[in-house]
PDB file of N, CA and C in Angstrom:
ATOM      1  N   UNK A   1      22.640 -92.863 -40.709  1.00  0.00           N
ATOM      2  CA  UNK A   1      23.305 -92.139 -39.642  1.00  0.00           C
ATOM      3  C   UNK A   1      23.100 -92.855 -38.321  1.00  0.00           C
ATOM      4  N   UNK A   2      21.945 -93.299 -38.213  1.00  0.00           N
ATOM      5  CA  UNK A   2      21.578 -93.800 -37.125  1.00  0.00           C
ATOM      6  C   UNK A   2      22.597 -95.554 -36.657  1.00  0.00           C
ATOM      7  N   UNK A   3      23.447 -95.867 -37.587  1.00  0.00           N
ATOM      8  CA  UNK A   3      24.079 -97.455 -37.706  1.00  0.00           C
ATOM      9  C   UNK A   3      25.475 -96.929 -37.907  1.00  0.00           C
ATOM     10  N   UNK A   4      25.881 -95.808 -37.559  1.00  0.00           N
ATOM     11  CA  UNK A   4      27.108 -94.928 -38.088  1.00  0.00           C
ATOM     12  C   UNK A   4      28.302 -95.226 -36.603  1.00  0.00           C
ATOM     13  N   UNK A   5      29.164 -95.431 -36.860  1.00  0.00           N
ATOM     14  CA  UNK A   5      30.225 -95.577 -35.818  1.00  0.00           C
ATOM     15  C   UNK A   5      30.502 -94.609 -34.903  1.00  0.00           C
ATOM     16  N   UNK A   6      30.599 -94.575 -33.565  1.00  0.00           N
ATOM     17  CA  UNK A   6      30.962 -93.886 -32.745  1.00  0.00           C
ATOM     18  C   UNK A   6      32.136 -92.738 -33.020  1.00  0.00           C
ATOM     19  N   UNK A   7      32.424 -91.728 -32.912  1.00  0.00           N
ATOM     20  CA  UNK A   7      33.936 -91.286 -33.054  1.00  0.00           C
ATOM     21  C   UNK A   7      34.921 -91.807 -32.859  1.00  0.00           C
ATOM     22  N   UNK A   8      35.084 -92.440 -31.465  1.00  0.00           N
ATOM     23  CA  UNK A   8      36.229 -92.791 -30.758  1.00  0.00           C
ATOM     24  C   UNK A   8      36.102 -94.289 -31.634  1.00  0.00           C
ATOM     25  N   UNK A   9      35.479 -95.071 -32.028  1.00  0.00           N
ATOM     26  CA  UNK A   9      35.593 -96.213 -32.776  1.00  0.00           C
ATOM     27  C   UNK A   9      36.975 -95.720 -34.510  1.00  0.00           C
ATOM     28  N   UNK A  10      35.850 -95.147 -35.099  1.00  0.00           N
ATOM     29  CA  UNK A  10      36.655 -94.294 -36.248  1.00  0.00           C
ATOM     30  C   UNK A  10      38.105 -93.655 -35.991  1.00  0.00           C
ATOM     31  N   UNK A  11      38.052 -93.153 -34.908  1.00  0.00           N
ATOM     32  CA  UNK A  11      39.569 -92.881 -34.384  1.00  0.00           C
ATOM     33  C   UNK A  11      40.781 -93.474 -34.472  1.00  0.00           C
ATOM     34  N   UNK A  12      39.853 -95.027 -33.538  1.00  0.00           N
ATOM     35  CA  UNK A  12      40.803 -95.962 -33.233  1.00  0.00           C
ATOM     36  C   UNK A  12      41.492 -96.384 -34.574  1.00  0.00           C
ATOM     37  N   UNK A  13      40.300 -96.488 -35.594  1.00  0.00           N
ATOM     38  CA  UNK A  13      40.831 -97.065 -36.875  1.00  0.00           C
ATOM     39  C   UNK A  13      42.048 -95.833 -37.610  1.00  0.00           C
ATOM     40  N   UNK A  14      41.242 -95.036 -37.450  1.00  0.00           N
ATOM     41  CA  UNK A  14      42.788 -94.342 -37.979  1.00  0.00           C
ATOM     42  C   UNK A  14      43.339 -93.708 -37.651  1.00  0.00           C
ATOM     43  N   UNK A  15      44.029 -94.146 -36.616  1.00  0.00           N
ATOM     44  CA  UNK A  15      45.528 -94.435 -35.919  1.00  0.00           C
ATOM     45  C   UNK A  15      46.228 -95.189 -36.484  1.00  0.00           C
ATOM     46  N   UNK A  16      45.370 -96.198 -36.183  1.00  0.00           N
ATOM     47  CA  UNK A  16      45.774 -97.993 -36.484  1.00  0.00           C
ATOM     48  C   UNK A  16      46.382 -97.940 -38.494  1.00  0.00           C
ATOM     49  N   UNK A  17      45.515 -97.447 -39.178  1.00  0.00           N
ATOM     50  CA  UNK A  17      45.636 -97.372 -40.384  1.00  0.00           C
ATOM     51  C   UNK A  17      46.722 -96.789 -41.008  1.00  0.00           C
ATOM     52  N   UNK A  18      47.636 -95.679 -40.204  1.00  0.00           N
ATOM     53  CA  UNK A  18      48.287 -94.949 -39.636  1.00  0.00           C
ATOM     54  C   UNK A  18      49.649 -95.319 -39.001  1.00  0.00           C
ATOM     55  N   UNK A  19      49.452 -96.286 -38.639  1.00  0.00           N
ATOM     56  CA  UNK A  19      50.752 -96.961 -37.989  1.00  0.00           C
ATOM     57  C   UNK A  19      51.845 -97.554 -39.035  1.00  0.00           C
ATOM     58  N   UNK A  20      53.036 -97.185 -38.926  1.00  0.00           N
ATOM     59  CA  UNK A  20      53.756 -97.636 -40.319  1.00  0.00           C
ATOM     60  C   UNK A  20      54.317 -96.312 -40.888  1.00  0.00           C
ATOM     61  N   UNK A  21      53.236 -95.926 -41.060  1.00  0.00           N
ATOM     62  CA  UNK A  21      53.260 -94.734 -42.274  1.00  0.00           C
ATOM     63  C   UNK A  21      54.121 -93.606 -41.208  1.00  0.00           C
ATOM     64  N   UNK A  22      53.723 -93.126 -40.317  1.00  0.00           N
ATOM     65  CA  UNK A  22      54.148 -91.800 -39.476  1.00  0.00           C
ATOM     66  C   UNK A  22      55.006 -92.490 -38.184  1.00  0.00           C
ATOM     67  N   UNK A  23      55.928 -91.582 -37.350  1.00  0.00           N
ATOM     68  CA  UNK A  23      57.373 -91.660 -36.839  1.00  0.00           C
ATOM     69  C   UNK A  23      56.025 -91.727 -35.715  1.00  0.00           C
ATOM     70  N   UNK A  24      56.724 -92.758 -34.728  1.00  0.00           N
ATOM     71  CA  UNK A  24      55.931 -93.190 -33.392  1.00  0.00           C
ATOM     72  C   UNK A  24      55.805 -91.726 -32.454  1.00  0.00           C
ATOM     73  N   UNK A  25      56.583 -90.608 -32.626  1.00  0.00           N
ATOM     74  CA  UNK A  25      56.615 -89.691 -32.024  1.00  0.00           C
ATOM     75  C   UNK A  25      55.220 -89.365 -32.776  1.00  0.00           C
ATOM     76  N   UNK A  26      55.163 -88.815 -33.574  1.00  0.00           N
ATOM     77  CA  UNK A  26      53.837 -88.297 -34.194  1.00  0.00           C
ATOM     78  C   UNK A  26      52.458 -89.060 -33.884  1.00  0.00           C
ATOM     79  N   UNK A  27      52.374 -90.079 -34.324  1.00  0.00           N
ATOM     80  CA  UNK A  27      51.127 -91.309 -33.783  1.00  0.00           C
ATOM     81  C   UNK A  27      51.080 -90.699 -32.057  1.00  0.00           C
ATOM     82  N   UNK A  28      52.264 -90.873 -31.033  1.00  0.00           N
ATOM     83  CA  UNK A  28      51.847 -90.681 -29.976  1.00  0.00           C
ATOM     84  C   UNK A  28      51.040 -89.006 -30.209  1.00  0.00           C
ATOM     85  N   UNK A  29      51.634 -88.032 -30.599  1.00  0.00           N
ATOM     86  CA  UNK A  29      51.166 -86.572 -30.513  1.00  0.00           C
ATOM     87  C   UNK A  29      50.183 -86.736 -30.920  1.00  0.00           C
ATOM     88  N   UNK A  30      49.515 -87.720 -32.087  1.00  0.00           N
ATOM     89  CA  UNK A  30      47.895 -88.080 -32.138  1.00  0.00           C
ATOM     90  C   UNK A  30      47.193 -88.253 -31.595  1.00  0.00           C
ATOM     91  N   UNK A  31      47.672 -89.091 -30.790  1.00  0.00           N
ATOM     92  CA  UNK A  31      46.904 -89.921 -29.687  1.00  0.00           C
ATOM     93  C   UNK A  31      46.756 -89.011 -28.125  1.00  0.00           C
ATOM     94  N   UNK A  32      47.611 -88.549 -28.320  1.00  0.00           N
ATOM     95  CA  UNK A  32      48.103 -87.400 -27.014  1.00  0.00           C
ATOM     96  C   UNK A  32      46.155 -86.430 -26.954  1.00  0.00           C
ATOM     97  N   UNK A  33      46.444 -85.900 -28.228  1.00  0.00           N
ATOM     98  CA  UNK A  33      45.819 -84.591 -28.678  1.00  0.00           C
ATOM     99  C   UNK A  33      44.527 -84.967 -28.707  1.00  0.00           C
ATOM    100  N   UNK A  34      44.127 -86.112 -29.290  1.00  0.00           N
ATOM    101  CA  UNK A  34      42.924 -87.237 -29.262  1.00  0.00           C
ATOM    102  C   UNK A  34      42.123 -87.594 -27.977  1.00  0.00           C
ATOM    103  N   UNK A  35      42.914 -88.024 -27.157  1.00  0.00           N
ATOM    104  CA  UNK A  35      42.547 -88.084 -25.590  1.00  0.00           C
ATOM    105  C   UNK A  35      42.371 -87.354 -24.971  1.00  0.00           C
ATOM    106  N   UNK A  36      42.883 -86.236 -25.085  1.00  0.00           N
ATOM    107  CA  UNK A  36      43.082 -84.658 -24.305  1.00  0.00           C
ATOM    108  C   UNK A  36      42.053 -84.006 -24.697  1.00  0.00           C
ATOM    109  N   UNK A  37      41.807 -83.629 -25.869  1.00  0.00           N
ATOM    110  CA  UNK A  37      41.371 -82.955 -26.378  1.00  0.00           C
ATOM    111  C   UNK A  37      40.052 -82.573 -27.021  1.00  0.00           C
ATOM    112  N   UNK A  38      39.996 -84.286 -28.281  1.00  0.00           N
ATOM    113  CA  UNK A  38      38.834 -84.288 -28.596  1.00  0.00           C
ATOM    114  C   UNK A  38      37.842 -85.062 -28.568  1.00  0.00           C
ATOM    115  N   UNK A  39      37.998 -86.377 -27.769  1.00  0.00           N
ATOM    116  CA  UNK A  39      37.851 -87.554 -27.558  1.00  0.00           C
ATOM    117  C   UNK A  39      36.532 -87.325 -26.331  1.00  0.00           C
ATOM    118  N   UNK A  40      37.206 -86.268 -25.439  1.00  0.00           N
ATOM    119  CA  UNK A  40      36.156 -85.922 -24.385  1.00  0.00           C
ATOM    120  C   UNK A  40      34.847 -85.192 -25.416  1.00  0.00           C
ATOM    121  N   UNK A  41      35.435 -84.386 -25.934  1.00  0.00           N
ATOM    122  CA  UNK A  41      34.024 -83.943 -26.574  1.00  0.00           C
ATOM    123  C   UNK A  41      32.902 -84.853 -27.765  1.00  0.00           C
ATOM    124  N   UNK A  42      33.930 -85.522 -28.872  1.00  0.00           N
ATOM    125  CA  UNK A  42      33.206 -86.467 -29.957  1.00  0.00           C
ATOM    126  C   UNK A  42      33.495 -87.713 -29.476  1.00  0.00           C
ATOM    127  N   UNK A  43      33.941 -88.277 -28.670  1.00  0.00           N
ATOM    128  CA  UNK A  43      34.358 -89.977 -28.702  1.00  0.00           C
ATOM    129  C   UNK A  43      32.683 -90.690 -28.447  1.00  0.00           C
ATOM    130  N   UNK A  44      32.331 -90.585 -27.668  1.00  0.00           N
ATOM    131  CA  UNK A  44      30.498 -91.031 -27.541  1.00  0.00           C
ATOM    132  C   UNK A  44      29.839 -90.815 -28.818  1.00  0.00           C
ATOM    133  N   UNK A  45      29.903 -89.921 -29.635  1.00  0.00           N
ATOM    134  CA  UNK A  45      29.075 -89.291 -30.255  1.00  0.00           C
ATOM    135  C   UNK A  45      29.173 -90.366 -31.594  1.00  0.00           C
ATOM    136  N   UNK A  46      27.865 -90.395 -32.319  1.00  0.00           N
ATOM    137  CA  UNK A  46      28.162 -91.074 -33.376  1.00  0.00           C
ATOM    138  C   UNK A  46      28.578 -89.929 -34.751  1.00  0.00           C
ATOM    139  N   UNK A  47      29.957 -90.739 -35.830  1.00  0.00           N
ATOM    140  CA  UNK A  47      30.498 -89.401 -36.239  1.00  0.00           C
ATOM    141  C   UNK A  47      29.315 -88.610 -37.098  1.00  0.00           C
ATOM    142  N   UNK A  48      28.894 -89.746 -37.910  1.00  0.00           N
ATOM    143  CA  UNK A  48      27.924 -89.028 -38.862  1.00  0.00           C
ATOM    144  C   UNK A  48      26.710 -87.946 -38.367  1.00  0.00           C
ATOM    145  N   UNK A  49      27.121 -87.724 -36.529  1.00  0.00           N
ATOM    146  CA  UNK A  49      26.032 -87.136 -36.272  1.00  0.00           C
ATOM    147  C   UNK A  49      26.933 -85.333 -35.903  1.00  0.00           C
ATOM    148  N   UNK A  50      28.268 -85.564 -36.386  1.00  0.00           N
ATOM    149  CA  UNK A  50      28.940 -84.314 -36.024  1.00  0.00           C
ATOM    150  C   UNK A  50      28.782 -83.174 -37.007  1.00  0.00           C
ATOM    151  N   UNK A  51      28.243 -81.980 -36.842  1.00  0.00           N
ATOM    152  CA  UNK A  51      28.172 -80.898 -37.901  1.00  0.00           C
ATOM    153  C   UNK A  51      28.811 -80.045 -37.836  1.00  0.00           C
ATOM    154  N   UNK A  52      29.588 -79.226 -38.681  1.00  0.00           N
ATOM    155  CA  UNK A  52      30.463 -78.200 -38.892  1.00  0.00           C
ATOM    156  C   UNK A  52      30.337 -77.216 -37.698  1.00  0.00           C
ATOM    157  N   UNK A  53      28.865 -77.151 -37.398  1.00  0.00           N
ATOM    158  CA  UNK A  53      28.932 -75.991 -36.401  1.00  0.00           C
ATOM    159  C   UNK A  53      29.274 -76.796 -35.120  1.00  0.00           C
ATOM    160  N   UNK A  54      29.161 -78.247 -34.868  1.00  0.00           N
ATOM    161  CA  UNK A  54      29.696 -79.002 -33.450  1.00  0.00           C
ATOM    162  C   UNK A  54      31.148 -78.501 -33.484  1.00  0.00           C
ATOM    163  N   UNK A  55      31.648 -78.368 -34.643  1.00  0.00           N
ATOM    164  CA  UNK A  55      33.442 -78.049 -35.136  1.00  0.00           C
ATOM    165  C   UNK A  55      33.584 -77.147 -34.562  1.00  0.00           C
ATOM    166  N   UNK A  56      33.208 -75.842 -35.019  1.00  0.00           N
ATOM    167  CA  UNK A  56      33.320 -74.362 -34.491  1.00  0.00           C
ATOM    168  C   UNK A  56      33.059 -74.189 -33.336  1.00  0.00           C
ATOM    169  N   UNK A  57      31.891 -74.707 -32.308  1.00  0.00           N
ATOM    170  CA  UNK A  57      31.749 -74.295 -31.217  1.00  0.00           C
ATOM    171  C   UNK A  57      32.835 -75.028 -29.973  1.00  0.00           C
ATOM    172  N   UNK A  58      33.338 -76.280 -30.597  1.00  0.00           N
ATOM    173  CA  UNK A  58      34.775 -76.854 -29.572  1.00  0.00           C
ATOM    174  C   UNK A  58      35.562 -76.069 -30.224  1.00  0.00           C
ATOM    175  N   UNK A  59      35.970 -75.631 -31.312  1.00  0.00           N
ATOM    176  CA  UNK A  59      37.241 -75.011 -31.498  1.00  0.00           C
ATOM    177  C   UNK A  59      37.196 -73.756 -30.510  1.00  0.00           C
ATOM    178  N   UNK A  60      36.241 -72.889 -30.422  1.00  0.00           N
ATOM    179  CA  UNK A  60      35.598 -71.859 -29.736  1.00  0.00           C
ATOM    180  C   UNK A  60      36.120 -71.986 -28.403  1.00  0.00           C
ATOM    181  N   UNK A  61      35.374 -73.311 -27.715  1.00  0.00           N
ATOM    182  CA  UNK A  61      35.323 -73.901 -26.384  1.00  0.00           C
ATOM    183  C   UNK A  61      36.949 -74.061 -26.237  1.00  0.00           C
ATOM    184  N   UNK A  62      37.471 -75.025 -27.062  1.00  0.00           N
ATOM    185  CA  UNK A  62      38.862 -74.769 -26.859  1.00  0.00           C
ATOM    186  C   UNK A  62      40.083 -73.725 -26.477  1.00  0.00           C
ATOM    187  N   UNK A  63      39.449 -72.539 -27.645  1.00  0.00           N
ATOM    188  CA  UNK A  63      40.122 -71.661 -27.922  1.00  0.00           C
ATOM    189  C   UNK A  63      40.220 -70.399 -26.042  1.00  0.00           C
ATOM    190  N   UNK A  64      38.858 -70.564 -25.377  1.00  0.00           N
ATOM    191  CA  UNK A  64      38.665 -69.929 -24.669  1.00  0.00           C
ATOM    192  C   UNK A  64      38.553 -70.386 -23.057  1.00  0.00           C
ATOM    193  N   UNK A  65      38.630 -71.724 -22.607  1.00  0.00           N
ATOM    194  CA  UNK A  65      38.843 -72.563 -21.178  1.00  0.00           C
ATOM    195  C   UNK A  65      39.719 -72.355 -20.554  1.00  0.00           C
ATOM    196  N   UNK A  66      39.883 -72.080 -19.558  1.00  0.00           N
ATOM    197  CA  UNK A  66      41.319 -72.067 -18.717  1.00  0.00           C
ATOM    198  C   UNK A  66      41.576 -73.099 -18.946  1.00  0.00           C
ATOM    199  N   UNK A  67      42.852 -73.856 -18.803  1.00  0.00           N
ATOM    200  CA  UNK A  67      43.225 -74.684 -18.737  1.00  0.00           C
ATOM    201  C   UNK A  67      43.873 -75.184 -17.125  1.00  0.00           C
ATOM    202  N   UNK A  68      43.752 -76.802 -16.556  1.00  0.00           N
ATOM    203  CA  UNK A  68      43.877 -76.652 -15.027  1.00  0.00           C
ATOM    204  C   UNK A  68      45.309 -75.997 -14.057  1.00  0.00           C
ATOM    205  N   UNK A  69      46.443 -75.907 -15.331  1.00  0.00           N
ATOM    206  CA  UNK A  69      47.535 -75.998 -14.897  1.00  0.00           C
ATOM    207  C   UNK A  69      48.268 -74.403 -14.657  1.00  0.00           C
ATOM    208  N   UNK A  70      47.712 -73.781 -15.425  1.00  0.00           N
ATOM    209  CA  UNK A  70      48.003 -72.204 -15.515  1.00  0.00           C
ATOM    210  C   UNK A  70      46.778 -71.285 -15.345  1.00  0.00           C
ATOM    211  N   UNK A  71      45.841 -71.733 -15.944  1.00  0.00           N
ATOM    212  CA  UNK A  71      44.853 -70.830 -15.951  1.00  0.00           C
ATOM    213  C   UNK A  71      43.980 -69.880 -17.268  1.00  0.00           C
ATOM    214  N   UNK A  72      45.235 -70.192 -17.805  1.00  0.00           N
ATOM    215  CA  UNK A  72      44.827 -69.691 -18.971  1.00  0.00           C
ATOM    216  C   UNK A  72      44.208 -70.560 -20.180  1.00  0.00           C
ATOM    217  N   UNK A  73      43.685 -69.793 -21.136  1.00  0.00           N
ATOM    218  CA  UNK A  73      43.270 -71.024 -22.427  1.00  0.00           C
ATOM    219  C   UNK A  73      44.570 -71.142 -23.215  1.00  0.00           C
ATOM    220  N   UNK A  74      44.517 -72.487 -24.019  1.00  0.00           N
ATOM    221  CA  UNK A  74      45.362 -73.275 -24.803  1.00  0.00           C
ATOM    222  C   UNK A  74      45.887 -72.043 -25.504  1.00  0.00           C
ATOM    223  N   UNK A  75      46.648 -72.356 -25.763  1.00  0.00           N
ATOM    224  CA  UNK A  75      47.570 -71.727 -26.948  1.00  0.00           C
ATOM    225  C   UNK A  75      47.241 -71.737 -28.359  1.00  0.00           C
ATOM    226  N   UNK A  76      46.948 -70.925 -29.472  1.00  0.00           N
ATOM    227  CA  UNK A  76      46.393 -71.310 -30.709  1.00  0.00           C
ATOM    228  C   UNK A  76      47.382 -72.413 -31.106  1.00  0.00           C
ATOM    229  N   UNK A  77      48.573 -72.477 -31.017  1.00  0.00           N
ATOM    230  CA  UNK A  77      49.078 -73.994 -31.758  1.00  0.00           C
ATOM    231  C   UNK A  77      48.417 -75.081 -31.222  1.00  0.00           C
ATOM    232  N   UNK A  78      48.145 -75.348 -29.960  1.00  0.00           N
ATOM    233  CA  UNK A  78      47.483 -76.886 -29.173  1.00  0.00           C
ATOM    234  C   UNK A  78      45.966 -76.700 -29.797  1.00  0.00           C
ATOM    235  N   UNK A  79      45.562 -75.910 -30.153  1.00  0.00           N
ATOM    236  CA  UNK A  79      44.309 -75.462 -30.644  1.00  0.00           C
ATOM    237  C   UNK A  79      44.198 -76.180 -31.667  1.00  0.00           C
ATOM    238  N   UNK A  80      45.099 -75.856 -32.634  1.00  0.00           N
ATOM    239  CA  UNK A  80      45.725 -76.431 -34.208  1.00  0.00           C
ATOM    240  C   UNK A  80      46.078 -77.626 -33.978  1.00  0.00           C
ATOM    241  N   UNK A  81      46.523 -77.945 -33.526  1.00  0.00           N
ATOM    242  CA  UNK A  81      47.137 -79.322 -33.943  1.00  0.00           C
ATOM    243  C   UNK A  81      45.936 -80.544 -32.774  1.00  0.00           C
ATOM    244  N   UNK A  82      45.111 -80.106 -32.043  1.00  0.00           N
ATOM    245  CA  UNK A  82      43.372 -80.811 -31.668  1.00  0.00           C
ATOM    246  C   UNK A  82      43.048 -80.808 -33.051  1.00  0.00           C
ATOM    247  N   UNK A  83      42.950 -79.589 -33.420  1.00  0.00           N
ATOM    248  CA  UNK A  83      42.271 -79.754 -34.539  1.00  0.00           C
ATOM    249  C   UNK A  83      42.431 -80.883 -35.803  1.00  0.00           C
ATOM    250  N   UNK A  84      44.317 -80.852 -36.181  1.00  0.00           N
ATOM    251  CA  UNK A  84      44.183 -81.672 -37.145  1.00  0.00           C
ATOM    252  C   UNK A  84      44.181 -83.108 -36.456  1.00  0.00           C
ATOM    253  N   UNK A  85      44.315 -83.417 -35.444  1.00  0.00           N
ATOM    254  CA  UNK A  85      44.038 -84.392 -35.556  1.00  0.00           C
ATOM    255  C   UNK A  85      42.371 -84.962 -35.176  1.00  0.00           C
ATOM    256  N   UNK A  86      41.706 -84.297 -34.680  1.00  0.00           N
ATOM    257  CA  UNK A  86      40.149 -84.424 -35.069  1.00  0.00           C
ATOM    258  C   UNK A  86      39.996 -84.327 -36.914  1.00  0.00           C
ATOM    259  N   UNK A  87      40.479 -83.691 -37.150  1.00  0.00           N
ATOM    260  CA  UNK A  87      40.248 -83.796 -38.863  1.00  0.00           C
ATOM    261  C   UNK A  87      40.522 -84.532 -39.743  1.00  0.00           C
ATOM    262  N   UNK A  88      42.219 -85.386 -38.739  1.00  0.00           N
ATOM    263  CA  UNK A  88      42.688 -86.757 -39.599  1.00  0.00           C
ATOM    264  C   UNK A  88      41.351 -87.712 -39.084  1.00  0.00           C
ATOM    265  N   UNK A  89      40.809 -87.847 -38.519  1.00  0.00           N
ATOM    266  CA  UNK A  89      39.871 -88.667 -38.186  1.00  0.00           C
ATOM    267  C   UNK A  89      38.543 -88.763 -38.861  1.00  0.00           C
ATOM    268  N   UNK A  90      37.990 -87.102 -39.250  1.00  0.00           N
ATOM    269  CA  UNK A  90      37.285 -86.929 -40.299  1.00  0.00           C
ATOM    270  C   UNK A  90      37.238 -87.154 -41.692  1.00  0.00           C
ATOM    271  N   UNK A  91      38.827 -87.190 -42.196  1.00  0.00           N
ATOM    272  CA  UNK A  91      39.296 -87.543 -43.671  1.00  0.00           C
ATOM    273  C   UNK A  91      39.416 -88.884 -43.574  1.00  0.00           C
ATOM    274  N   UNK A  92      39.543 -89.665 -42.074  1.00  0.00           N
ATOM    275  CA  UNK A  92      39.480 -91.381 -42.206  1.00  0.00           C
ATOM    276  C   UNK A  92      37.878 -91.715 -42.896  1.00  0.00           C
ATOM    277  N   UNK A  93      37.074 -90.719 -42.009  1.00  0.00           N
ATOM    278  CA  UNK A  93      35.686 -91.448 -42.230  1.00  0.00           C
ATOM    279  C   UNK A  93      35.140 -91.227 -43.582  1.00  0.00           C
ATOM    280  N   UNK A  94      35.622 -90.146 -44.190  1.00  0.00           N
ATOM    281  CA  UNK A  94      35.223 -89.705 -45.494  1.00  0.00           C
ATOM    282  C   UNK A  94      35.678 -90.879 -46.371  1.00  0.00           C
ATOM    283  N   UNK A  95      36.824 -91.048 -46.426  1.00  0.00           N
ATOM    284  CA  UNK A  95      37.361 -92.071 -47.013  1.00  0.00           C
ATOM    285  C   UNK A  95      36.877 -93.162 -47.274  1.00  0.00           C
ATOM    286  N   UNK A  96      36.301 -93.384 -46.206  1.00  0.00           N
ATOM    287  CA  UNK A  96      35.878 -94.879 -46.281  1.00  0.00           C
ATOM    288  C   UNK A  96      34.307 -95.018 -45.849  1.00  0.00           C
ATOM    289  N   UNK A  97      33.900 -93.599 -46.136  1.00  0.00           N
ATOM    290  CA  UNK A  97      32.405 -93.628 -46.629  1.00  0.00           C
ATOM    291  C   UNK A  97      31.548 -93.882 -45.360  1.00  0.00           C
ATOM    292  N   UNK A  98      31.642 -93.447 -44.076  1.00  0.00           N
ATOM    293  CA  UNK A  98      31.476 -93.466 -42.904  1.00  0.00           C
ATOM    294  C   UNK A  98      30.347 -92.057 -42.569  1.00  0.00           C
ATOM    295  N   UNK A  99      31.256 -91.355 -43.795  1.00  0.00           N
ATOM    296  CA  UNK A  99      30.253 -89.744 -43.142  1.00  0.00           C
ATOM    297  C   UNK A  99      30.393 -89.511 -44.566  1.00  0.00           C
ATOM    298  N   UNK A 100      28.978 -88.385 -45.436  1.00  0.00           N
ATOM    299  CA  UNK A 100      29.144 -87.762 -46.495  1.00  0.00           C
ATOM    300  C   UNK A 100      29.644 -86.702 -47.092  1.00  0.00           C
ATOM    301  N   UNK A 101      30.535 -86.115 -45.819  1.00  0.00           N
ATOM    302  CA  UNK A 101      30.837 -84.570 -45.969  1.00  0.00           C
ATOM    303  C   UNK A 101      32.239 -84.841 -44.903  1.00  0.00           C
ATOM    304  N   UNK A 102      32.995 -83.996 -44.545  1.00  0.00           N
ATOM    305  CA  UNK A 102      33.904 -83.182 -43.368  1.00  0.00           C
ATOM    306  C   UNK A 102      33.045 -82.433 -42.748  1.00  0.00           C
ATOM    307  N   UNK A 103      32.302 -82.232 -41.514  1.00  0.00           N
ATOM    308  CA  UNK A 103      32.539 -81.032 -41.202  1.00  0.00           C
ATOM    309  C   UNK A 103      33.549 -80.280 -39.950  1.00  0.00           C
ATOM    310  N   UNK A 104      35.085 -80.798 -40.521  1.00  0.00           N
ATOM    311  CA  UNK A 104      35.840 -79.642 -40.207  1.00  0.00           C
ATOM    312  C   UNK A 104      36.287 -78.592 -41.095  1.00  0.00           C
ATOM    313  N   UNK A 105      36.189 -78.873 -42.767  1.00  0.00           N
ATOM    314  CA  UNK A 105      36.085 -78.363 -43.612  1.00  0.00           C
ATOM    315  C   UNK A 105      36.014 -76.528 -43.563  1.00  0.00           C
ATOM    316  N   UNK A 106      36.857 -75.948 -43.561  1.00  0.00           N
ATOM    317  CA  UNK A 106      36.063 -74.498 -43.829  1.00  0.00           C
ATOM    318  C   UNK A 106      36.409 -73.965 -42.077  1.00  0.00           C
ATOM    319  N   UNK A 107      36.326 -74.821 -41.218  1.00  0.00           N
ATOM    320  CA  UNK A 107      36.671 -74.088 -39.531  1.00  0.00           C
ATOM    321  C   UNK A 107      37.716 -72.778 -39.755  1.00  0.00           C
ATOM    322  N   UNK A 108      37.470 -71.782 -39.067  1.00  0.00           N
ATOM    323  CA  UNK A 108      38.544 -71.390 -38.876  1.00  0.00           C
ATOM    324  C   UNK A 108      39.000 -71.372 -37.847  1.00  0.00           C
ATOM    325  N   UNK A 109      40.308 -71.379 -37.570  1.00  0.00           N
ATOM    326  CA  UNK A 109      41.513 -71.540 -36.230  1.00  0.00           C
ATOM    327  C   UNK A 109      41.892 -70.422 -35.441  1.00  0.00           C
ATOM    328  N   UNK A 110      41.856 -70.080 -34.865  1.00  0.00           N
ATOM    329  CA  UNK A 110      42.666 -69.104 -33.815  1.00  0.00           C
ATOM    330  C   UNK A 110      43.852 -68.862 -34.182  1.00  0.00           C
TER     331      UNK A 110
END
């Protein structure tokens, strides 16, 4: 865990891995949601050091922040779709043996 890749490293890769496969509109809404969203909270962090409950308490955090422009918190869809794409990032690392588990696995959503 301790030699384990940053988030925002793992990210980058699958995007990149990613490219080809999905309509440039989508990759950007990845990347959008990634930067915005979850990048501030896991990008420093190394992934293998993220636990299910780090999951729940940003979804939480998410679910409940004003946001700067209205005031209010996100909308459960912008909620959802942070989410999957923090999770496509989690199924990158699983994949390729980066982390031993998901833990977005099991979250529930707003």
């Amino acid at each position: 865990m301790r030699n384990s890749k940053a988030f925002a490293a793992v990210a980058e890769a699958a995007l990149a891995a990613s490219t080809g496969r999905l309509k440039v509109r989508t990759q950007d809404g990845y990347r959008r949601m990634l930067d915005r969203h979850v990048l501030p909270t896991f990008g420093t962090r190394r992934i293998a050091s993220v636990t299910s409950e780090d999951v729940e308490q940003w979804i939480a955090q998410l679910a409940s922040t004003p946001t700067q422009r209205g005031g209010k918190p996100l909308h459960p869809s912008t909620v959802k779709h942070a989410f999957i794409a923090a999770n496509k990032v989690f199924r990158y690392a699983l994949r390729h043996r980066l982390i031993g588990h998901n833990p977005a696995t099991g979250t529930e959503l707003p």
